[in-house]
C-alpha atoms as a PDB file:
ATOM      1  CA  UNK A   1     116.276 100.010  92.006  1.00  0.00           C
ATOM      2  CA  UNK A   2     112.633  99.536  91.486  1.00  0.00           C
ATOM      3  CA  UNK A   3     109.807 102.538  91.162  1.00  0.00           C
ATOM      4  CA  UNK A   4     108.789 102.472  94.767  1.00  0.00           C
ATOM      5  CA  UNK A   5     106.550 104.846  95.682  1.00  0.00           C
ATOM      6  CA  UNK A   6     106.856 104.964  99.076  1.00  0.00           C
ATOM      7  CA  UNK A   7     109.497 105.724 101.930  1.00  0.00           C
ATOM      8  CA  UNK A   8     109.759 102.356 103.595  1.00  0.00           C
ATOM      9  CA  UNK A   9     109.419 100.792  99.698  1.00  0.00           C
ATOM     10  CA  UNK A  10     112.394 102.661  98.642  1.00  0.00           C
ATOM     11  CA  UNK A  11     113.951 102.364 101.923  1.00  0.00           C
ATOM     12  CA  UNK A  12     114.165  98.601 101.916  1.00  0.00           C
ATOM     13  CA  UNK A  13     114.919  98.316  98.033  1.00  0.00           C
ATOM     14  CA  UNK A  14     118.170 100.688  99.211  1.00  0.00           C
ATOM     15  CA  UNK A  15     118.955  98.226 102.079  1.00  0.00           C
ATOM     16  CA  UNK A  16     118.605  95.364  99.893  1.00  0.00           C
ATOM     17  CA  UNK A  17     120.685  97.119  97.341  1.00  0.00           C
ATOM     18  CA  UNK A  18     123.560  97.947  99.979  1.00  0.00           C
ATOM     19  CA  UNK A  19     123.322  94.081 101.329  1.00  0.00           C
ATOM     20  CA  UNK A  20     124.274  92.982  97.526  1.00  0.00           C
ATOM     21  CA  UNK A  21     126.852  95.555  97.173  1.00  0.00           C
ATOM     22  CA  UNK A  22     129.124  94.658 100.783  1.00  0.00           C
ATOM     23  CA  UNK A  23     129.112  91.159  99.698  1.00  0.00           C
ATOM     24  CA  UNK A  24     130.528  91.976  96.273  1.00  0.00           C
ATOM     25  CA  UNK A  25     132.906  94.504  97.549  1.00  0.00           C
ATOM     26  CA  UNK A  26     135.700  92.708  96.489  1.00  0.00           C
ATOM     27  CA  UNK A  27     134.686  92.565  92.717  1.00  0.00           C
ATOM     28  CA  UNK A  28     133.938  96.457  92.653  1.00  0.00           C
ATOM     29  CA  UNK A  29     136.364  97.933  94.511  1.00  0.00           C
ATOM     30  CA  UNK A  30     136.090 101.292  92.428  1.00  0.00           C
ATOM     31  CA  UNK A  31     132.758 101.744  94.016  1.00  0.00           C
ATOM     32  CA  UNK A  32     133.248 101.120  97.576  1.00  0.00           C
ATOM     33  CA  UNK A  33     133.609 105.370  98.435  1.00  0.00           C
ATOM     34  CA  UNK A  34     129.816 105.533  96.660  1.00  0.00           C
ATOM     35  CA  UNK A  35     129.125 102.604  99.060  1.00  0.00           C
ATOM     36  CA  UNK A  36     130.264 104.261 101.933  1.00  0.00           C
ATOM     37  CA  UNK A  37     128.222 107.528 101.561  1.00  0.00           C
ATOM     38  CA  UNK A  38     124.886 105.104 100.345  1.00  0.00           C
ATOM     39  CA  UNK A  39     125.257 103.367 103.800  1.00  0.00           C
ATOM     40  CA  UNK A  40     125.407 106.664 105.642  1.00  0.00           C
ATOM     41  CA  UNK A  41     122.259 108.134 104.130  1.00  0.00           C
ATOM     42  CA  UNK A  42     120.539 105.057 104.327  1.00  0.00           C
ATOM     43  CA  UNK A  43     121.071 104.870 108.243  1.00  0.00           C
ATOM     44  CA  UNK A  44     120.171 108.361 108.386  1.00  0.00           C
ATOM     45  CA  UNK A  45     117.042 108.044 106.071  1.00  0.00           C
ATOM     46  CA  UNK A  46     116.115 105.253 107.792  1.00  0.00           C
ATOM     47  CA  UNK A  47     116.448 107.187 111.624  1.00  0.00           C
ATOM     48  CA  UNK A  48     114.138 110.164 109.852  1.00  0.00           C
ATOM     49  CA  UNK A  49     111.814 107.484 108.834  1.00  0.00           C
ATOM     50  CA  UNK A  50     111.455 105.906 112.370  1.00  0.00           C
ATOM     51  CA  UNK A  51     111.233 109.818 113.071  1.00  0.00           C
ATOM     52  CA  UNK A  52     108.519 110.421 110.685  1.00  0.00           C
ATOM     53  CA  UNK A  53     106.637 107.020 111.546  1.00  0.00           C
ATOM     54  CA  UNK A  54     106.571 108.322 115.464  1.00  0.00           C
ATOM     55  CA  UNK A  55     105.532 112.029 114.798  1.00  0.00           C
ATOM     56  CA  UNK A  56     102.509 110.437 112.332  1.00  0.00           C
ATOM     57  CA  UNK A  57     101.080 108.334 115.615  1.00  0.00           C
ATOM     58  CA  UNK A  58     101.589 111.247 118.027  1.00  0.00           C
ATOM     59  CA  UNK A  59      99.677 113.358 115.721  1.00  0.00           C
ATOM     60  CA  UNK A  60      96.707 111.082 114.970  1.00  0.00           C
ATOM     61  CA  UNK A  61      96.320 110.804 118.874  1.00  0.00           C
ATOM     62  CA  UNK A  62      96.713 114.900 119.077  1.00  0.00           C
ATOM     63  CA  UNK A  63      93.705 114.498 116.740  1.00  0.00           C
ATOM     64  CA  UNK A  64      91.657 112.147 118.834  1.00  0.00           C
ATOM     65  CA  UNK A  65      92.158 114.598 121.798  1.00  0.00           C
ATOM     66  CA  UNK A  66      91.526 117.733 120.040  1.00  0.00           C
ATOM     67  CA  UNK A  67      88.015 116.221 118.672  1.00  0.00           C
ATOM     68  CA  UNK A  68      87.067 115.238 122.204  1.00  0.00           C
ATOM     69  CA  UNK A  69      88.042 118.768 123.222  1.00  0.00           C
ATOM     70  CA  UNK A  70      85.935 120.465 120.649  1.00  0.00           C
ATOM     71  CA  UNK A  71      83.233 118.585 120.990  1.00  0.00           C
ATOM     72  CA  UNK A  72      83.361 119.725 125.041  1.00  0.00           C
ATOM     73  CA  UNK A  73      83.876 123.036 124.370  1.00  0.00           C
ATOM     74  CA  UNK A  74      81.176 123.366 121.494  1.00  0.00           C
ATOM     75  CA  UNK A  75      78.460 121.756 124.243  1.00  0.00           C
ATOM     76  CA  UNK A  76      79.674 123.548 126.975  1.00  0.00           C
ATOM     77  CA  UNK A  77      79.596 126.824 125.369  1.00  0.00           C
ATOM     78  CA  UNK A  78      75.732 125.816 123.908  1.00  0.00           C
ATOM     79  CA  UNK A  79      75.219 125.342 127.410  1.00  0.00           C
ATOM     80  CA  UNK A  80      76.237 128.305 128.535  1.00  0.00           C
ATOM     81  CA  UNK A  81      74.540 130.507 125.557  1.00  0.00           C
ATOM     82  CA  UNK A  82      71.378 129.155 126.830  1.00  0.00           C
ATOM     83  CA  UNK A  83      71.988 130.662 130.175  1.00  0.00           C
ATOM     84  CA  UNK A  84      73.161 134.055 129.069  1.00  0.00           C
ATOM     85  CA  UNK A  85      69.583 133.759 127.236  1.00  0.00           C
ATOM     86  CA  UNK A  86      67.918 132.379 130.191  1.00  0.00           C
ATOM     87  CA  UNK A  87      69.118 135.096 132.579  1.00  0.00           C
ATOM     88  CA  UNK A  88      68.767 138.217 130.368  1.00  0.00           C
ATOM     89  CA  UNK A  89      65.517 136.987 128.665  1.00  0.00           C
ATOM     90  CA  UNK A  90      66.008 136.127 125.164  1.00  0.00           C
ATOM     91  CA  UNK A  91      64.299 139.526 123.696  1.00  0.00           C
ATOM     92  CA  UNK A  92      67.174 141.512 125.603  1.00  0.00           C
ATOM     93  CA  UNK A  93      69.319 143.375 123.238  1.00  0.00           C
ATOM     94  CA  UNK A  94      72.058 142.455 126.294  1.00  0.00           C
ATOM     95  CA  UNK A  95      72.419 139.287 124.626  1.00  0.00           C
ATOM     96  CA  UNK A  96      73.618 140.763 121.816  1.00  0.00           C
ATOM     97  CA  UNK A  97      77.349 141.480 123.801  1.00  0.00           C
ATOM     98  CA  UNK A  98      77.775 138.023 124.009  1.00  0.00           C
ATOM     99  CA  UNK A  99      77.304 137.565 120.301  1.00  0.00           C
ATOM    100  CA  UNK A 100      74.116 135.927 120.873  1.00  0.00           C
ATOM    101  CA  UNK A 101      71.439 137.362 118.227  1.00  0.00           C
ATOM    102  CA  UNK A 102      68.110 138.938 120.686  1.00  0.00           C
ATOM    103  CA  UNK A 103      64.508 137.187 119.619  1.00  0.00           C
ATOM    104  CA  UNK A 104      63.193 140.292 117.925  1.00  0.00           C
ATOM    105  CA  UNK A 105      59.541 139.372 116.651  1.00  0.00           C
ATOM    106  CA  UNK A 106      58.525 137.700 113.001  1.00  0.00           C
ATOM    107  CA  UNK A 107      58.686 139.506 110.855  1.00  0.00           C
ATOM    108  CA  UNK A 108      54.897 139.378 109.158  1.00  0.00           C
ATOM    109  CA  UNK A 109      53.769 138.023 105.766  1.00  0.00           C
ATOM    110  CA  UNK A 110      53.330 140.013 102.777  1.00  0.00           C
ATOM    111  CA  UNK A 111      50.089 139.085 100.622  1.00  0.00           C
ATOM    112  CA  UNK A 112      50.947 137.935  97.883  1.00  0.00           C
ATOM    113  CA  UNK A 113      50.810 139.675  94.821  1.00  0.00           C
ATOM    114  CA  UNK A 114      47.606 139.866  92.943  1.00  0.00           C
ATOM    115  CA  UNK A 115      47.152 137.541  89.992  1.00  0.00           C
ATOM    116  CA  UNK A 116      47.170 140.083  86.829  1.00  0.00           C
ATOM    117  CA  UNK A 117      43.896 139.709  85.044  1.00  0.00           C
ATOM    118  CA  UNK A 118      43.990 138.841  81.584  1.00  0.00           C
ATOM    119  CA  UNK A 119      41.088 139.632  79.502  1.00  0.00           C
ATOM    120  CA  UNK A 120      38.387 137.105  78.253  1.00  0.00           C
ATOM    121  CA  UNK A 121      38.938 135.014  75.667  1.00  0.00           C
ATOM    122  CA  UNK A 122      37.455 136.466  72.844  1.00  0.00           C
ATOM    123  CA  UNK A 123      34.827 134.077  70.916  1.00  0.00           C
ATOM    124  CA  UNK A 124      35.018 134.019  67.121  1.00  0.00           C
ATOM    125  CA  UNK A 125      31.930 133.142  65.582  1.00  0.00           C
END
């Protein structure tokens, strides 16, 4: 078998591989139980993969939906912060219940720090 990375890869190497052994069943008899059990777990590989394949495109739909939901409930909850605002006054410490933070003044500037001096150059002469 070839160094297949991936599931349907290695699947269809195996079913390739199992096509070439039943039609030389006759010259390797001694291998036909081996056979047997390849063609079982193949079929059953192959049902997981169809499985697999199915679960993968209902969950990047689940994803589409769940954005579009999100993205509702984020606006719809801004909406609905700007009410609670609206109808307690944005300065109410009310607001605060609703994990909103209450408009509480800014806060004033500092003066900067005075420059220190440094003393005059002195002038050699």
């Amino acid at each position: 078998m070839s160094n297949e990375t991936t599931y349907s890869g290695t699947l269809g190497d195996a079913q390739r591989f199992q096509t070439s052994l039943e039609g030389s069943v006759n010259q390797i008899p001694h291998l036909e139980a081996g056979r047997v059990v390849l063609g079982e777990k193949l079929g059953a590989a192959q049902d997981l993969a169809k499985q697999h394949a199915a679960v993968t495109a209902t969950k990047q739909d689940l994803s589409k939906q769940l954005k579009v939901a999100i993205s509702d409930v984020r606006l719809l909850a801004t909406v609905l912060r700007k009410g609670v605002k609206q109808h307690f006054g944005s300065r109410s410490e009310k607001i605060a219940e609703f994990g909103l933070q209450p408009f509480r003044g800014r806060k004033s500037k500092t003066d900067p720090a005075p420059a220190p001096e440094t003393p005059p150059a002195s002038s050699a002469t």
